[in-house]
C-alpha atoms as a PDB file:
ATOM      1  CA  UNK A   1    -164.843  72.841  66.571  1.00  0.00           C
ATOM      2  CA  UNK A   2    -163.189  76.202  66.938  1.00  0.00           C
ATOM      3  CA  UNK A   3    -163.683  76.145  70.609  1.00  0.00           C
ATOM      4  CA  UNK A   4    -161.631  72.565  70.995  1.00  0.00           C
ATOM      5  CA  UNK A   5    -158.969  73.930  68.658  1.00  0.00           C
ATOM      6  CA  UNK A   6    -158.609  77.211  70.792  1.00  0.00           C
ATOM      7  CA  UNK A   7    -158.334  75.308  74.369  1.00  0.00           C
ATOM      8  CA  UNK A   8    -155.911  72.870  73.014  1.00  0.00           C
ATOM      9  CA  UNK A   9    -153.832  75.711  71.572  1.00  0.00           C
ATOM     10  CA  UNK A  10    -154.157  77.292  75.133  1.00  0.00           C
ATOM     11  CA  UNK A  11    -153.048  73.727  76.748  1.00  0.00           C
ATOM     12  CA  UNK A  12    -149.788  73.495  74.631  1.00  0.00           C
ATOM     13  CA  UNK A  13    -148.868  77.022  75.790  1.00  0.00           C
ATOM     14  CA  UNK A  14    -149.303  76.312  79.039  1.00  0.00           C
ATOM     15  CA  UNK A  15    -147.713  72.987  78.769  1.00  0.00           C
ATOM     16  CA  UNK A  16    -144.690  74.224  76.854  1.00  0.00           C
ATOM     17  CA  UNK A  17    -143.778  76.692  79.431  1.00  0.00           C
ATOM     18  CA  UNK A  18    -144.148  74.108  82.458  1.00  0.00           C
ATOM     19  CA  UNK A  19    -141.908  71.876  80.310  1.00  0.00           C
ATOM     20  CA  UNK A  20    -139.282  74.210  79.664  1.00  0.00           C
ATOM     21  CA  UNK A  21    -139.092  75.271  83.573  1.00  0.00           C
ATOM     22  CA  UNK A  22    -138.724  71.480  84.270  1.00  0.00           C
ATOM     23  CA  UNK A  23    -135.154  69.872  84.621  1.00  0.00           C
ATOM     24  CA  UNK A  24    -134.108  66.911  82.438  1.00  0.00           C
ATOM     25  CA  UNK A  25    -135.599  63.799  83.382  1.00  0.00           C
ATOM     26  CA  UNK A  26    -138.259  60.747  82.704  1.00  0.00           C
ATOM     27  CA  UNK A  27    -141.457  63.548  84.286  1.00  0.00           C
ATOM     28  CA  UNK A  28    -140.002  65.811  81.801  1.00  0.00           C
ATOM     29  CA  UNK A  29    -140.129  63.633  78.882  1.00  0.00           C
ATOM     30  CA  UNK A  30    -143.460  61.993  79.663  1.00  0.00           C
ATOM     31  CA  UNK A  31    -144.857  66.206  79.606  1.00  0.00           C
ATOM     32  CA  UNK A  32    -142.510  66.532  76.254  1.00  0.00           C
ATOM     33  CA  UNK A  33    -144.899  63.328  74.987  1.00  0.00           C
ATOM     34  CA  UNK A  34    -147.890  64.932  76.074  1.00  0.00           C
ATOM     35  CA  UNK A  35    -147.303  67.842  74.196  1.00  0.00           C
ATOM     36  CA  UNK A  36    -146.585  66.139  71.217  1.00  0.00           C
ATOM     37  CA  UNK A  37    -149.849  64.196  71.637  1.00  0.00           C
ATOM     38  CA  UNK A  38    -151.764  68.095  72.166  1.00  0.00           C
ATOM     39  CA  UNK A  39    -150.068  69.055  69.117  1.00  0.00           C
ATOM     40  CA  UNK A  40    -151.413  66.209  67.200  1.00  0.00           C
ATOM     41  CA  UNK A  41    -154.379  66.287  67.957  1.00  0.00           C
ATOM     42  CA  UNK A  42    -154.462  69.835  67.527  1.00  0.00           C
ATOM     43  CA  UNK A  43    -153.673  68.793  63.451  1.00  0.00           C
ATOM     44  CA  UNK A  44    -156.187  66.647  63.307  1.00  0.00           C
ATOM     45  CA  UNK A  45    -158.539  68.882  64.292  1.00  0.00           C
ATOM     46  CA  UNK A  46    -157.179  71.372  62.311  1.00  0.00           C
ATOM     47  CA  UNK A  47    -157.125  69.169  59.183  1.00  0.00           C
ATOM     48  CA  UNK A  48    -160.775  67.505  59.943  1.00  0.00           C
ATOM     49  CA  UNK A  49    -162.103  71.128  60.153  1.00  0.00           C
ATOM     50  CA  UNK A  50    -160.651  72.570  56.740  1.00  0.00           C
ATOM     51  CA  UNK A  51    -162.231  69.014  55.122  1.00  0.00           C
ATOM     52  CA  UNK A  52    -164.778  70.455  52.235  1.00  0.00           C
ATOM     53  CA  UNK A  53    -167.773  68.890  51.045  1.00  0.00           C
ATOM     54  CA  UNK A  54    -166.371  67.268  48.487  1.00  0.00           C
ATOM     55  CA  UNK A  55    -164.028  66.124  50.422  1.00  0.00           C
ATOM     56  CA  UNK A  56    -166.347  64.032  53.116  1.00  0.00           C
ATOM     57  CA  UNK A  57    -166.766  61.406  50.951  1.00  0.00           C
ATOM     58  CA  UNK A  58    -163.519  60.755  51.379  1.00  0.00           C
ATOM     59  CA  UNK A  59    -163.360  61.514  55.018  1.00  0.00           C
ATOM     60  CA  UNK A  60    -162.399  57.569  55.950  1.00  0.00           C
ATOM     61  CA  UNK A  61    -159.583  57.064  53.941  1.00  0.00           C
ATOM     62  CA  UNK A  62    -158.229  60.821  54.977  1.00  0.00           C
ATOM     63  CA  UNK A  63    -158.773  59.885  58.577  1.00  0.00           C
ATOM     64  CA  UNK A  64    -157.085  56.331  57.734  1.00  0.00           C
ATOM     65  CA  UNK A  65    -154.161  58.485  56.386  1.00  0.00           C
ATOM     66  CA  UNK A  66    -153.919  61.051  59.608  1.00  0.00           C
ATOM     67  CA  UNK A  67    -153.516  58.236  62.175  1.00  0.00           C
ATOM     68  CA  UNK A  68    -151.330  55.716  59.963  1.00  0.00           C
ATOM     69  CA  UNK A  69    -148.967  59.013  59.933  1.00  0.00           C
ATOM     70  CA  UNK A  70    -149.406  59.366  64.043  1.00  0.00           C
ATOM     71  CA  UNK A  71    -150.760  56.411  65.011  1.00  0.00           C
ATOM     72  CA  UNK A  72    -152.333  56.750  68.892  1.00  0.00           C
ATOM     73  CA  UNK A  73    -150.310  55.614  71.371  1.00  0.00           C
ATOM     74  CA  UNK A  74    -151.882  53.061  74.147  1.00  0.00           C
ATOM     75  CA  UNK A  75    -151.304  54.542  77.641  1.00  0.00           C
ATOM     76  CA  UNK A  76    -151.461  52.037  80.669  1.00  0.00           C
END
């Protein structure tokens, strides 16, 4: 799980600096969505990963939680 973390961390950076060199606009705000879905996701994974044992009992209603917070979004 480290490994996904790691490369979406990598993928925001990368993203954040192509965003920033881009001018106002609708591509720029569909990359400024995209990085706020990396960064969710990165979270989640985050989140999912720190769960403890006890906790995984739980794990449905914590992952109910997570995506009533940031629901997905349906993409076309």
């Amino acid at each position: 799980m480290e490994y996904a973390i790691e490369k979406l961390k990598h993928d925001e950076v990368v993203l954040m600096k192509k965003v920033r060199s881009m001018k106002d606009g609708k591509p720029k705000w569909v990359a400024s969505e995209q990085l706020n879905q990396i960064r969710s996701a990165i979270k989640l994974l985050e989140r999912y990963n720190s769960i403890s044992e006890a906790e995984v009992e739980n794990e449905d209603e914590i992952l109910k939680e997570i995506f009533i917070a940031n629901p997905p979004k349906a993409m076309a």
